[in-house]
PDB file of N, CA and C in Angstrom:
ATOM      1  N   UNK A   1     115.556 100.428 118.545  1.00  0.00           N
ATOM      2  CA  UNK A   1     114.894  99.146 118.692  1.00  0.00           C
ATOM      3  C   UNK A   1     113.508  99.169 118.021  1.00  0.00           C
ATOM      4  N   UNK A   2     112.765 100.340 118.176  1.00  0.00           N
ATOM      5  CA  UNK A   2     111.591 100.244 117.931  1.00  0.00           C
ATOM      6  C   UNK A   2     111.247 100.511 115.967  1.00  0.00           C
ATOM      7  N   UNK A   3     112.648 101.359 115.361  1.00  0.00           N
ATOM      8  CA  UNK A   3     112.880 101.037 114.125  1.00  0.00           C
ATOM      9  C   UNK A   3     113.051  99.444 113.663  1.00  0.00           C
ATOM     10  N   UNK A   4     113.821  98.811 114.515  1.00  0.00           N
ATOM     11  CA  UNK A   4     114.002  97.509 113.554  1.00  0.00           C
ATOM     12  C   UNK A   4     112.758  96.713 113.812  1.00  0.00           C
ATOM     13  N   UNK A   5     111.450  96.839 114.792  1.00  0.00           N
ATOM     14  CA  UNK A   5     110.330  96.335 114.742  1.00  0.00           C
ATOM     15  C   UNK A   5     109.846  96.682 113.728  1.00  0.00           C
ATOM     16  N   UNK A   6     110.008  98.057 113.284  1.00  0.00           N
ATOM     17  CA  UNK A   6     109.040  98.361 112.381  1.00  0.00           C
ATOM     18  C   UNK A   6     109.087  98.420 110.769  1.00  0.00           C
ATOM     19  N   UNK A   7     110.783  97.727 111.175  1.00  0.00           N
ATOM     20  CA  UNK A   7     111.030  97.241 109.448  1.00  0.00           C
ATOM     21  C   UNK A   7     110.931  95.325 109.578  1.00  0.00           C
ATOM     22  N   UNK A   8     110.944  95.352 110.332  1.00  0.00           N
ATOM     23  CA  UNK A   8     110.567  93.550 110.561  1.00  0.00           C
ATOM     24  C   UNK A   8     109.117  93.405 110.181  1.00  0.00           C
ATOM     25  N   UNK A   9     108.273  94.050 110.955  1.00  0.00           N
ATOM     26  CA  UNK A   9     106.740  93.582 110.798  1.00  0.00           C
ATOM     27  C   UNK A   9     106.189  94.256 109.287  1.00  0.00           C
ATOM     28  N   UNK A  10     106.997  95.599 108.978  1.00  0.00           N
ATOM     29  CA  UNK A  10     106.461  95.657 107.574  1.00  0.00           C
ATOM     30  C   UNK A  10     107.233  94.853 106.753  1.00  0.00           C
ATOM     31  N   UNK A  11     108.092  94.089 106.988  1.00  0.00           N
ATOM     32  CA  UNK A  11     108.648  93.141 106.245  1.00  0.00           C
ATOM     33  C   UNK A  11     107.988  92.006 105.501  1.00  0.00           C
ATOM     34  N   UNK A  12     107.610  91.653 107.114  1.00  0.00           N
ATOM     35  CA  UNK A  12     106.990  90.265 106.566  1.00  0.00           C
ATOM     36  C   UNK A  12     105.374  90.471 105.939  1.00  0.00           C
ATOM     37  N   UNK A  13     105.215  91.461 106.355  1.00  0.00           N
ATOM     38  CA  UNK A  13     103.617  91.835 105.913  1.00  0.00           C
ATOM     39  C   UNK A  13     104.117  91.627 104.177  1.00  0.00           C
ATOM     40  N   UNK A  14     104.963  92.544 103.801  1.00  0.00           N
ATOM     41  CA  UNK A  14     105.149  92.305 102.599  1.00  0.00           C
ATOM     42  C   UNK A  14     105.398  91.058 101.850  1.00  0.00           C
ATOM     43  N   UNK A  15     106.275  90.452 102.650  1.00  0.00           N
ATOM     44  CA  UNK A  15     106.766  88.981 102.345  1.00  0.00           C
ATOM     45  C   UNK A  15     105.872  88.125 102.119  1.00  0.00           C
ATOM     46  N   UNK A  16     104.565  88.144 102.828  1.00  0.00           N
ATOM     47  CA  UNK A  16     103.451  87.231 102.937  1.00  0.00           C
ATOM     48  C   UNK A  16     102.796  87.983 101.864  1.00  0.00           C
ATOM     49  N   UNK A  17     102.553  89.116 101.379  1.00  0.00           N
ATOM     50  CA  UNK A  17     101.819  89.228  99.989  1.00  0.00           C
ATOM     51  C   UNK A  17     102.311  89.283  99.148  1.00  0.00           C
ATOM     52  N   UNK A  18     103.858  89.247  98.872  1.00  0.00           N
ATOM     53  CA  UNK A  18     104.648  88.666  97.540  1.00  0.00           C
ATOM     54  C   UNK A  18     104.092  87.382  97.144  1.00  0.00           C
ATOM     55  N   UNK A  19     104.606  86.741  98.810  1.00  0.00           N
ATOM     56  CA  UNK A  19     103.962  84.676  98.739  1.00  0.00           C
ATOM     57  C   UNK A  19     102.569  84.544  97.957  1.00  0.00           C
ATOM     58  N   UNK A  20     101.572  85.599  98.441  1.00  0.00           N
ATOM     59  CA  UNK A  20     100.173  84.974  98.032  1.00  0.00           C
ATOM     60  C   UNK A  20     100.372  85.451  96.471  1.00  0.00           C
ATOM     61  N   UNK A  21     100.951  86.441  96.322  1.00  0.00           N
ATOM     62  CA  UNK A  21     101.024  86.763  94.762  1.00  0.00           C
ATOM     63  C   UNK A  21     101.609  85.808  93.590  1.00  0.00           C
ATOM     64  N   UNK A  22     102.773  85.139  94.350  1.00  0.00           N
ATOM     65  CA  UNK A  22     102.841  83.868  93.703  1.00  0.00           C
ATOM     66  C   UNK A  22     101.878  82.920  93.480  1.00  0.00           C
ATOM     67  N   UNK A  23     101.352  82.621  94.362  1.00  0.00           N
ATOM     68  CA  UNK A  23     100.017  81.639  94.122  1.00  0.00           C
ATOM     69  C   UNK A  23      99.150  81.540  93.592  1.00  0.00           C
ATOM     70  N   UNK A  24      98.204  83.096  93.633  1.00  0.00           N
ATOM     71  CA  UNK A  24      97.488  83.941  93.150  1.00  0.00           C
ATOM     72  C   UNK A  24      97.778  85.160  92.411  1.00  0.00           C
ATOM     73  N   UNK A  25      97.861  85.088  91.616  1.00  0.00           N
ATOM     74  CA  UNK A  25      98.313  87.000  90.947  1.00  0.00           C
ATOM     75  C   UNK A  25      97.062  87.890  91.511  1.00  0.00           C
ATOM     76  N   UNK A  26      95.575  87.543  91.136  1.00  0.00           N
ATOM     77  CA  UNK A  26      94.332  88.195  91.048  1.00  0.00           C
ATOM     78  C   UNK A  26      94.461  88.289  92.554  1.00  0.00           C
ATOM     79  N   UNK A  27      94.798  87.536  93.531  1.00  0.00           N
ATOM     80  CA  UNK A  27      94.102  87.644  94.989  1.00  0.00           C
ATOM     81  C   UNK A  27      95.555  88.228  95.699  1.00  0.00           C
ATOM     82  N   UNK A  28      96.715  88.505  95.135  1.00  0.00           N
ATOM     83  CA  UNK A  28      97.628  89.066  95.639  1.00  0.00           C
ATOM     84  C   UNK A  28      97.614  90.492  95.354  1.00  0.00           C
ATOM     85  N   UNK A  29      97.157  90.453  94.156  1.00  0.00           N
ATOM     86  CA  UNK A  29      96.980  91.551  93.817  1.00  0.00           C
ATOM     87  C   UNK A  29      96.031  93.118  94.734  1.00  0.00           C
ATOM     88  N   UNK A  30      94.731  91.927  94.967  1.00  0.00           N
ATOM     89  CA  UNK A  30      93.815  92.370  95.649  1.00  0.00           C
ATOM     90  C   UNK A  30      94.144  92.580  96.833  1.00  0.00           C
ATOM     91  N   UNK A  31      95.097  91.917  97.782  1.00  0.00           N
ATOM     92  CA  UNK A  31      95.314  92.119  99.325  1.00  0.00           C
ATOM     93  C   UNK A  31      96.766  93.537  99.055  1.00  0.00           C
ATOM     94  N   UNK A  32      97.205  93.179  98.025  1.00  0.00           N
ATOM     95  CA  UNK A  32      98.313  94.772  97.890  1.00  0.00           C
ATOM     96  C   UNK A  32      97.623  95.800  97.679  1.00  0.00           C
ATOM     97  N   UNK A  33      96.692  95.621  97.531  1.00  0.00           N
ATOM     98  CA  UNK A  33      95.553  96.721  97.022  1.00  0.00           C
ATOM     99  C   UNK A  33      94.901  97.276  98.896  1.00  0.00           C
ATOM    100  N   UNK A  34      95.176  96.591  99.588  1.00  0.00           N
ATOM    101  CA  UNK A  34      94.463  97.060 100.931  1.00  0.00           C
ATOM    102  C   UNK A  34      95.414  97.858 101.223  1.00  0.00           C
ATOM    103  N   UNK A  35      95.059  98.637 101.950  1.00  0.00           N
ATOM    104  CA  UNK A  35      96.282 100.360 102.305  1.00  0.00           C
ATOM    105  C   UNK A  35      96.926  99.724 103.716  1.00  0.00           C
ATOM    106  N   UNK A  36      97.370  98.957 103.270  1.00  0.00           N
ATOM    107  CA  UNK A  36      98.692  98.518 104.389  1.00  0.00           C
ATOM    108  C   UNK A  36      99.387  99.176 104.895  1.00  0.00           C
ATOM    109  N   UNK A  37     100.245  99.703 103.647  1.00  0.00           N
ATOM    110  CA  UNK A  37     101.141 100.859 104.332  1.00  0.00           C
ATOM    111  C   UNK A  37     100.912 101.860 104.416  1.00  0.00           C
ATOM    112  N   UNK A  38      99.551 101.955 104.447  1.00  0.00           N
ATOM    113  CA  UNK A  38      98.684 103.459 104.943  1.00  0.00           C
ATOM    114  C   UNK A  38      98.311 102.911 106.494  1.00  0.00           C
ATOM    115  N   UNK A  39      97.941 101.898 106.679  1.00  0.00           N
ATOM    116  CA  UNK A  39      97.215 101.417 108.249  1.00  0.00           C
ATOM    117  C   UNK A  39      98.470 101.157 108.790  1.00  0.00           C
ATOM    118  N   UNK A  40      99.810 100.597 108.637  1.00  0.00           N
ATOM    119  CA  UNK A  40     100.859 100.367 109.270  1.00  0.00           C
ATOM    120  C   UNK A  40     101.344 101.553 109.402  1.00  0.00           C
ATOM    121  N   UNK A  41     101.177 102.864 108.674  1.00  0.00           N
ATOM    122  CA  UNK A  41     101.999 103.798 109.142  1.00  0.00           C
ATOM    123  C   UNK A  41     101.341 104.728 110.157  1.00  0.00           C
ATOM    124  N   UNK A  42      99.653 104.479 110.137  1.00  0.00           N
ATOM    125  CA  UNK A  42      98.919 105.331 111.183  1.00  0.00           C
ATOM    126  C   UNK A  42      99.330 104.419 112.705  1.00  0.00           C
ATOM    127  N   UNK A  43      99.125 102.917 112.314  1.00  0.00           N
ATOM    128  CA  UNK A  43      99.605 102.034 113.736  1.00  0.00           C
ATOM    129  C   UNK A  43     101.024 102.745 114.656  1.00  0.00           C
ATOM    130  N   UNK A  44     102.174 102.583 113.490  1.00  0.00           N
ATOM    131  CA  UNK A  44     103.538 103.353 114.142  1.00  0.00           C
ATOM    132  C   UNK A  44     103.166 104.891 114.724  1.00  0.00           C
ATOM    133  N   UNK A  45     102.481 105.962 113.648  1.00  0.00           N
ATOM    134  CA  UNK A  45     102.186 107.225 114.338  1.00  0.00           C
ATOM    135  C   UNK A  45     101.276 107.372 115.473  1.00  0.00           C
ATOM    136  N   UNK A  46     100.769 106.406 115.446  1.00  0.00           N
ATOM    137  CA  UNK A  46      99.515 106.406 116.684  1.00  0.00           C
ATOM    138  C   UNK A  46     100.897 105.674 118.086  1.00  0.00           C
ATOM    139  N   UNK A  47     101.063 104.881 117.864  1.00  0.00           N
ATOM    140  CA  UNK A  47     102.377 104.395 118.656  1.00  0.00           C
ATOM    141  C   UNK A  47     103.614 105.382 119.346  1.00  0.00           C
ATOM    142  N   UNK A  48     103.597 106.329 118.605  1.00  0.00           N
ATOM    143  CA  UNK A  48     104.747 107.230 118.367  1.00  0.00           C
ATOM    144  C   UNK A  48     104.045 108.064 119.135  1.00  0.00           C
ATOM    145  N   UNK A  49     103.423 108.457 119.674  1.00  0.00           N
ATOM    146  CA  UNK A  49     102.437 109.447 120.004  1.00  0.00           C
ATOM    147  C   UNK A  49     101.815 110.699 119.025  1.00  0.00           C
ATOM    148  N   UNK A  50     101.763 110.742 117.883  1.00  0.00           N
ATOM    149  CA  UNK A  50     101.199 111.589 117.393  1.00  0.00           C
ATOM    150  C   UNK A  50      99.279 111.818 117.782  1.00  0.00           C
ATOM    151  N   UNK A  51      99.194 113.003 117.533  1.00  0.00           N
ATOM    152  CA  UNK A  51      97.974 113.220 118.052  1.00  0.00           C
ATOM    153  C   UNK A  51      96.653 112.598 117.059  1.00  0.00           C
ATOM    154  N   UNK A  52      95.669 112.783 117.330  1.00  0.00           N
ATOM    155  CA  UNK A  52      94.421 111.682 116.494  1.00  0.00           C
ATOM    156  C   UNK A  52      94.175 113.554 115.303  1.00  0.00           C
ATOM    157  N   UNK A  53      94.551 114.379 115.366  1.00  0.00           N
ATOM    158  CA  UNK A  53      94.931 114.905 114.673  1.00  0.00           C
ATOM    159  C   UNK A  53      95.561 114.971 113.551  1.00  0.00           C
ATOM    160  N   UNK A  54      96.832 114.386 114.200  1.00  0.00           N
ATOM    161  CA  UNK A  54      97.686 114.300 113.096  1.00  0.00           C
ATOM    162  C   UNK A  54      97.571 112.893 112.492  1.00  0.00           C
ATOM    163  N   UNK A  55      96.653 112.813 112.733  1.00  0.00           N
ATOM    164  CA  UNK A  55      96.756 111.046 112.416  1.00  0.00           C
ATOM    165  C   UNK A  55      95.263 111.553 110.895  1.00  0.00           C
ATOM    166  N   UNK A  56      94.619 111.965 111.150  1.00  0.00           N
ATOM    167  CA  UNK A  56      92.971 112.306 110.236  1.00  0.00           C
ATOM    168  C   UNK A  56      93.854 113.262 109.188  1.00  0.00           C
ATOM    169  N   UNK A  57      95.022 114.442 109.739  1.00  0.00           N
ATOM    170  CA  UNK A  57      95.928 114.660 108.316  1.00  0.00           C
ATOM    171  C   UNK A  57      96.735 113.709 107.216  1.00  0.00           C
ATOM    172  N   UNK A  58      96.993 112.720 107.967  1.00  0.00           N
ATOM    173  CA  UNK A  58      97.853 111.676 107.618  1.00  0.00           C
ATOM    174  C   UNK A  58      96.697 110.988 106.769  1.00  0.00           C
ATOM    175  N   UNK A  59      95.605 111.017 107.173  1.00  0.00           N
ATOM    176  CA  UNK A  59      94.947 109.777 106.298  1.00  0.00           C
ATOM    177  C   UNK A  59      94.596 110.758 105.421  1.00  0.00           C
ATOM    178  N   UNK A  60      93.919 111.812 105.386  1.00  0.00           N
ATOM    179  CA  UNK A  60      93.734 112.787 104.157  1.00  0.00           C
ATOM    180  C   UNK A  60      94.413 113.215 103.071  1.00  0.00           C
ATOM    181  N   UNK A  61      95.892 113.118 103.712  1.00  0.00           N
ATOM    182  CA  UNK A  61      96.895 112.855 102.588  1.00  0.00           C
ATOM    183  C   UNK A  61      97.312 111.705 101.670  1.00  0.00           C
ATOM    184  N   UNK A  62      96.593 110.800 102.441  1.00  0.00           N
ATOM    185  CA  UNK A  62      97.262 109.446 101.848  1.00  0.00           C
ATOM    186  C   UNK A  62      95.541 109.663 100.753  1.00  0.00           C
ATOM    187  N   UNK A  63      94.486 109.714 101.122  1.00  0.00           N
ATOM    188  CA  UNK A  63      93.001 110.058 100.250  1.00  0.00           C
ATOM    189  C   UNK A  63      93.508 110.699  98.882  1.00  0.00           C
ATOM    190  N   UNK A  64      94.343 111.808  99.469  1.00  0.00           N
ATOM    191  CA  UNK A  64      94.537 112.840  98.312  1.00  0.00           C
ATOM    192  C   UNK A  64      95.435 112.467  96.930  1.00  0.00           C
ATOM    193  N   UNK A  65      96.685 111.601  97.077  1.00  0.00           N
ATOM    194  CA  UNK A  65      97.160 110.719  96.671  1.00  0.00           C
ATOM    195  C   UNK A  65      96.652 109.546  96.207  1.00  0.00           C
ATOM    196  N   UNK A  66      95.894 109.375  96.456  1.00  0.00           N
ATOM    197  CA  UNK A  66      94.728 107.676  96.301  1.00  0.00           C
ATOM    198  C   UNK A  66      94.445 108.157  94.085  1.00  0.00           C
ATOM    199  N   UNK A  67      94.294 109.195  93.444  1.00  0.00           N
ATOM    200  CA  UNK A  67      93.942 109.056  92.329  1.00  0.00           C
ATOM    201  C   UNK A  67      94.977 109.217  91.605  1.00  0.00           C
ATOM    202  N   UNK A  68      95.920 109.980  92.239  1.00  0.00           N
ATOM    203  CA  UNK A  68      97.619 109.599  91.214  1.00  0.00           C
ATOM    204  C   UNK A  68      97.868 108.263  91.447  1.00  0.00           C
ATOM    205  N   UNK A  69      98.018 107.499  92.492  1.00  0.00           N
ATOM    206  CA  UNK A  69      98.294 106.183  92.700  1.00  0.00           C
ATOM    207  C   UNK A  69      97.391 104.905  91.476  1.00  0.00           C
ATOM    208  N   UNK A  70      96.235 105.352  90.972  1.00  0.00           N
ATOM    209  CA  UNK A  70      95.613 104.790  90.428  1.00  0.00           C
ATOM    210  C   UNK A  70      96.025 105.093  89.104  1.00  0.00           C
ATOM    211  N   UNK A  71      96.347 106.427  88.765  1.00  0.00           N
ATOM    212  CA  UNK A  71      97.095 106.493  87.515  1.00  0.00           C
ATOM    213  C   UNK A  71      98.204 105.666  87.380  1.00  0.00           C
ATOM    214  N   UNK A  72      99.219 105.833  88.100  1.00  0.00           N
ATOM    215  CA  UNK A  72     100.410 105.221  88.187  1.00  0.00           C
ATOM    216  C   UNK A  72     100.082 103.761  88.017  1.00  0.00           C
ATOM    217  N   UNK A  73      99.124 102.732  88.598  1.00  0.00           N
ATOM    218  CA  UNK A  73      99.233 101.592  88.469  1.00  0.00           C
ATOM    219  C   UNK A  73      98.582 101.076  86.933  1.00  0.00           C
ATOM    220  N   UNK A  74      97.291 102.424  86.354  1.00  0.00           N
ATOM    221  CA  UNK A  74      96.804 101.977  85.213  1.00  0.00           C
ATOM    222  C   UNK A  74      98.059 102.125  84.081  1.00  0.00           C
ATOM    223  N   UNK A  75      99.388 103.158  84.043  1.00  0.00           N
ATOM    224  CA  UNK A  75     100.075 103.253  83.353  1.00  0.00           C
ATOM    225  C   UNK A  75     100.933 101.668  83.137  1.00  0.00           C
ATOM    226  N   UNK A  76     101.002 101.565  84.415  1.00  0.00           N
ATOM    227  CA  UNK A  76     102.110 100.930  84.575  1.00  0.00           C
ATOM    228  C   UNK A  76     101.514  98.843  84.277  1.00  0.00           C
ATOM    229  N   UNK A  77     100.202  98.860  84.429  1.00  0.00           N
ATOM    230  CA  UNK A  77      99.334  97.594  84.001  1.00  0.00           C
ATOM    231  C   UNK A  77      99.702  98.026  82.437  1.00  0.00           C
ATOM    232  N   UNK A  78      99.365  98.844  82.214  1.00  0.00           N
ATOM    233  CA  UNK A  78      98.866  98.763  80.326  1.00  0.00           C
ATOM    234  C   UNK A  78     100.287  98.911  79.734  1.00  0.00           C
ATOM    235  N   UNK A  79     101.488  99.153  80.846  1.00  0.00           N
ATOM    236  CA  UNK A  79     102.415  99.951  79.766  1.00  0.00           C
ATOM    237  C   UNK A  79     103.451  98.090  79.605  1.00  0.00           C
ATOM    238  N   UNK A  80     103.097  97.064  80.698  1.00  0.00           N
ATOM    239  CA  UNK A  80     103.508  95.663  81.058  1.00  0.00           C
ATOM    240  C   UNK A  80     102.866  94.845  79.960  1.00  0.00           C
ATOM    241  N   UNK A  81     101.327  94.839  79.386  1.00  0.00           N
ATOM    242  CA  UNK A  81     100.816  94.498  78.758  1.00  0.00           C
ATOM    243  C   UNK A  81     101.354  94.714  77.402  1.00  0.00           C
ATOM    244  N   UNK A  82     102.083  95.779  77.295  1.00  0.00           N
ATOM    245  CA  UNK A  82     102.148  96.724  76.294  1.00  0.00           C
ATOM    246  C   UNK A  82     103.588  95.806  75.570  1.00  0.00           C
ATOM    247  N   UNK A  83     104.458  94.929  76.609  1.00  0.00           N
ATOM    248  CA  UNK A  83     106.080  94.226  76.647  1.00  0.00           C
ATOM    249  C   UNK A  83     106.887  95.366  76.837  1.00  0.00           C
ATOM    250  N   UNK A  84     106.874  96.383  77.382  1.00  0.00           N
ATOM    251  CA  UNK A  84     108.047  97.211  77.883  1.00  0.00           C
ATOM    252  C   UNK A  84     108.299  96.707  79.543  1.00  0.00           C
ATOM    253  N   UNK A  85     109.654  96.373  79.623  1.00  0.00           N
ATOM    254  CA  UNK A  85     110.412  95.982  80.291  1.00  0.00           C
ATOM    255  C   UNK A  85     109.737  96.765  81.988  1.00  0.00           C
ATOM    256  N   UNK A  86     109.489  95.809  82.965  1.00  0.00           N
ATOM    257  CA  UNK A  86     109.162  96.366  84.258  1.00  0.00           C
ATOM    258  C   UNK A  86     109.928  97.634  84.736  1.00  0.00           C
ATOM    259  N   UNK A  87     110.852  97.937  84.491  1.00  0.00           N
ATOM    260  CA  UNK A  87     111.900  98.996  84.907  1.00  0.00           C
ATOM    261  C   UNK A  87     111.355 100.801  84.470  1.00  0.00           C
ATOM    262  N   UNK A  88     110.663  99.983  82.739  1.00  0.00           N
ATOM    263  CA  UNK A  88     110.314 100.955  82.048  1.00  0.00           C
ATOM    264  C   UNK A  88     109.181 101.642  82.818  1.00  0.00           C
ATOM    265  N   UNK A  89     108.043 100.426  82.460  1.00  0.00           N
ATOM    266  CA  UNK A  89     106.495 100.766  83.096  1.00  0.00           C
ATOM    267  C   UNK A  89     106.478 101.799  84.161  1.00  0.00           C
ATOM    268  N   UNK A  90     107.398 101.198  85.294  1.00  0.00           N
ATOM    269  CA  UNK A  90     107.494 101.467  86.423  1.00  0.00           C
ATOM    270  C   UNK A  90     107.713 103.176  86.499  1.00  0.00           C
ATOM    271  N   UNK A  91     109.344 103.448  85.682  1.00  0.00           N
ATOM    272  CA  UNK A  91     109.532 104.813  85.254  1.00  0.00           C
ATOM    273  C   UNK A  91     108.239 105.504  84.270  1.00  0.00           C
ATOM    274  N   UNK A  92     107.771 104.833  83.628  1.00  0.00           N
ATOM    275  CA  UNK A  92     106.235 106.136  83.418  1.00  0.00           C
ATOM    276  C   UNK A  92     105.248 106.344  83.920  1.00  0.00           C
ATOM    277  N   UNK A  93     104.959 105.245  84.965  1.00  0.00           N
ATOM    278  CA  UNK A  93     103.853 105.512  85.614  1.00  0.00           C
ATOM    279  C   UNK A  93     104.208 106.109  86.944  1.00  0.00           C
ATOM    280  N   UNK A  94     105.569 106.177  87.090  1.00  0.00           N
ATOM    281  CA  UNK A  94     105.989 107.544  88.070  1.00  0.00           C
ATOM    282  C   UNK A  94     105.745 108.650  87.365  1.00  0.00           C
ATOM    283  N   UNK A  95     106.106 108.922  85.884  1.00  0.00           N
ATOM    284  CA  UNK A  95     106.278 109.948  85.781  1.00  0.00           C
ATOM    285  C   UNK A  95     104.071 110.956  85.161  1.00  0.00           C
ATOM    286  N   UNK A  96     103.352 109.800  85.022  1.00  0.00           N
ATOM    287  CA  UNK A  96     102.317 109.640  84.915  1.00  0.00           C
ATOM    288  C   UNK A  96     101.604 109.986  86.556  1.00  0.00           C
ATOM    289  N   UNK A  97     102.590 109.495  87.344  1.00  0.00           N
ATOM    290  CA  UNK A  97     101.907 110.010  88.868  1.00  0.00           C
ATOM    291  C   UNK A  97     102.079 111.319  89.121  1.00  0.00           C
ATOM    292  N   UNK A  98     103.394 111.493  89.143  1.00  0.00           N
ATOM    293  CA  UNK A  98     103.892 112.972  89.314  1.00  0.00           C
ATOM    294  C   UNK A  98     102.966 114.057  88.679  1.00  0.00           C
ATOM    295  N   UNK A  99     102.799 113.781  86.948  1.00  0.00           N
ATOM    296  CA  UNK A  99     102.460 115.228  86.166  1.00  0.00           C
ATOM    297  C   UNK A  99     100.857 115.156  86.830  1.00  0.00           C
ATOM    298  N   UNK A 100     100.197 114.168  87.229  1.00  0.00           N
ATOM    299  CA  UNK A 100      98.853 114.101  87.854  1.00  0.00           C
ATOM    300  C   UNK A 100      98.881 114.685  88.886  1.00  0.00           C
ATOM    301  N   UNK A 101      99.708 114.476  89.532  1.00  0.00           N
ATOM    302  CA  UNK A 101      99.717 115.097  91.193  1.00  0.00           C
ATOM    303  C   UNK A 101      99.418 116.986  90.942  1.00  0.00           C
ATOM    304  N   UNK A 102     100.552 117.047  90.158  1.00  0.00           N
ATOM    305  CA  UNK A 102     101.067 118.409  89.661  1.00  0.00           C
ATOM    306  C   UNK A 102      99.747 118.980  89.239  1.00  0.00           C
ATOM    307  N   UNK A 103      98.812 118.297  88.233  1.00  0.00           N
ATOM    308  CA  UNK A 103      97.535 118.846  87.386  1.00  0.00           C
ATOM    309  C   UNK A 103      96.149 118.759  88.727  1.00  0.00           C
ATOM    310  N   UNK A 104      96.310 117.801  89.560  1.00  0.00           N
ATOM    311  CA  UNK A 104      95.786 117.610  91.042  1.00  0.00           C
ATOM    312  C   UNK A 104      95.436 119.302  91.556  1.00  0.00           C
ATOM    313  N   UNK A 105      96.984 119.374  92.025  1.00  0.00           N
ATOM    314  CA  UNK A 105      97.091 120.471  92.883  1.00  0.00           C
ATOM    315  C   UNK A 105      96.724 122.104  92.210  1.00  0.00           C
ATOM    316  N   UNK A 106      97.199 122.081  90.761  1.00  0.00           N
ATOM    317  CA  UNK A 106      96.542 123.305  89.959  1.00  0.00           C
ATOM    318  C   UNK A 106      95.310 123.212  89.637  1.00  0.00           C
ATOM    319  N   UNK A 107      94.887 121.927  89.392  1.00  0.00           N
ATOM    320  CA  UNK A 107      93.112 122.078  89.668  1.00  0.00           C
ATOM    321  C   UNK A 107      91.745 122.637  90.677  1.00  0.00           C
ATOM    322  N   UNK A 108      92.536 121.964  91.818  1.00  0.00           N
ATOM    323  CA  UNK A 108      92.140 122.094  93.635  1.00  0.00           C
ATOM    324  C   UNK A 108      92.582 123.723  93.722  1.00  0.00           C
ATOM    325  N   UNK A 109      93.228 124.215  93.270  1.00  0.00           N
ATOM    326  CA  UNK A 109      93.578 125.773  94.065  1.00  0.00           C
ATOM    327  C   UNK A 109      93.023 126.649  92.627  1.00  0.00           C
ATOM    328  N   UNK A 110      92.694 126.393  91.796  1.00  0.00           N
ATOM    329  CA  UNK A 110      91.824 127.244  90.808  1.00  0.00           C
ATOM    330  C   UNK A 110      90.693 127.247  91.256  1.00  0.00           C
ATOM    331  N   UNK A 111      89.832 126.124  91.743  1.00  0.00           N
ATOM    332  CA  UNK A 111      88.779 125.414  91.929  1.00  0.00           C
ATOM    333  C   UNK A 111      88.332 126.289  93.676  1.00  0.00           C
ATOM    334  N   UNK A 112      88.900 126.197  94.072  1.00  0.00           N
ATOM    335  CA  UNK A 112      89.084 126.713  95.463  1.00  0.00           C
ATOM    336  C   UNK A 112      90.070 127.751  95.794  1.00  0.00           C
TER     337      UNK A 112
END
């Protein structure tokens, strides 16, 4: 029960910023840009009982991720601009997230 709440309410959360994205591209854009499904997933783990522990790992991970995510969306803006097909963009700026993540983590453990 408490799964299908929690695909309902992230549903419509989404649903309502598709809507404004229609209306607005710039201001839909901007509210997809708020870590929704970073705050909806600490709401469910905090719900779930996870500890305020595991909750400050959870957000540190989602931090740590925060500059591949920015790759991925600059690939994937410039690669749309660029007229390659959404399907495409989409597939390089995964694969633009990934090799970042990858250069991330060999950076951080040389570094430290």
């Amino acid at each position: 029960m408490f799964l299908i709440l929690k695909v309902l309410v992230s549903a419509l959360i989404i649903g309502i910023v598709s809507g404004i994205a229609q209306i607005s591209p710039k201001y839909g854009g901007i509210i997809a840009a708020l870590p929704l499904v970073s705050l909806l997933s600490l709401v469910w783990l905090s719900i779930q009982g996870e500890t305020t522990i595991e909750l400050s790992r959870f957000a540190l991970g989602v931090i740590w991720g925060f500059p591949a995510t920015a790759v991925l969306l600059i690939i994937v803006a410039i690669s749309l601009k660029s007229s390659f097909p959404l399907i495409v963009s989409v597939m390089l700026g995964i694969g633009g997230w990934s090799v970042f993540l990858l250069l991330q983590e060999i950076v951080v453990k040389k570094i430290f």
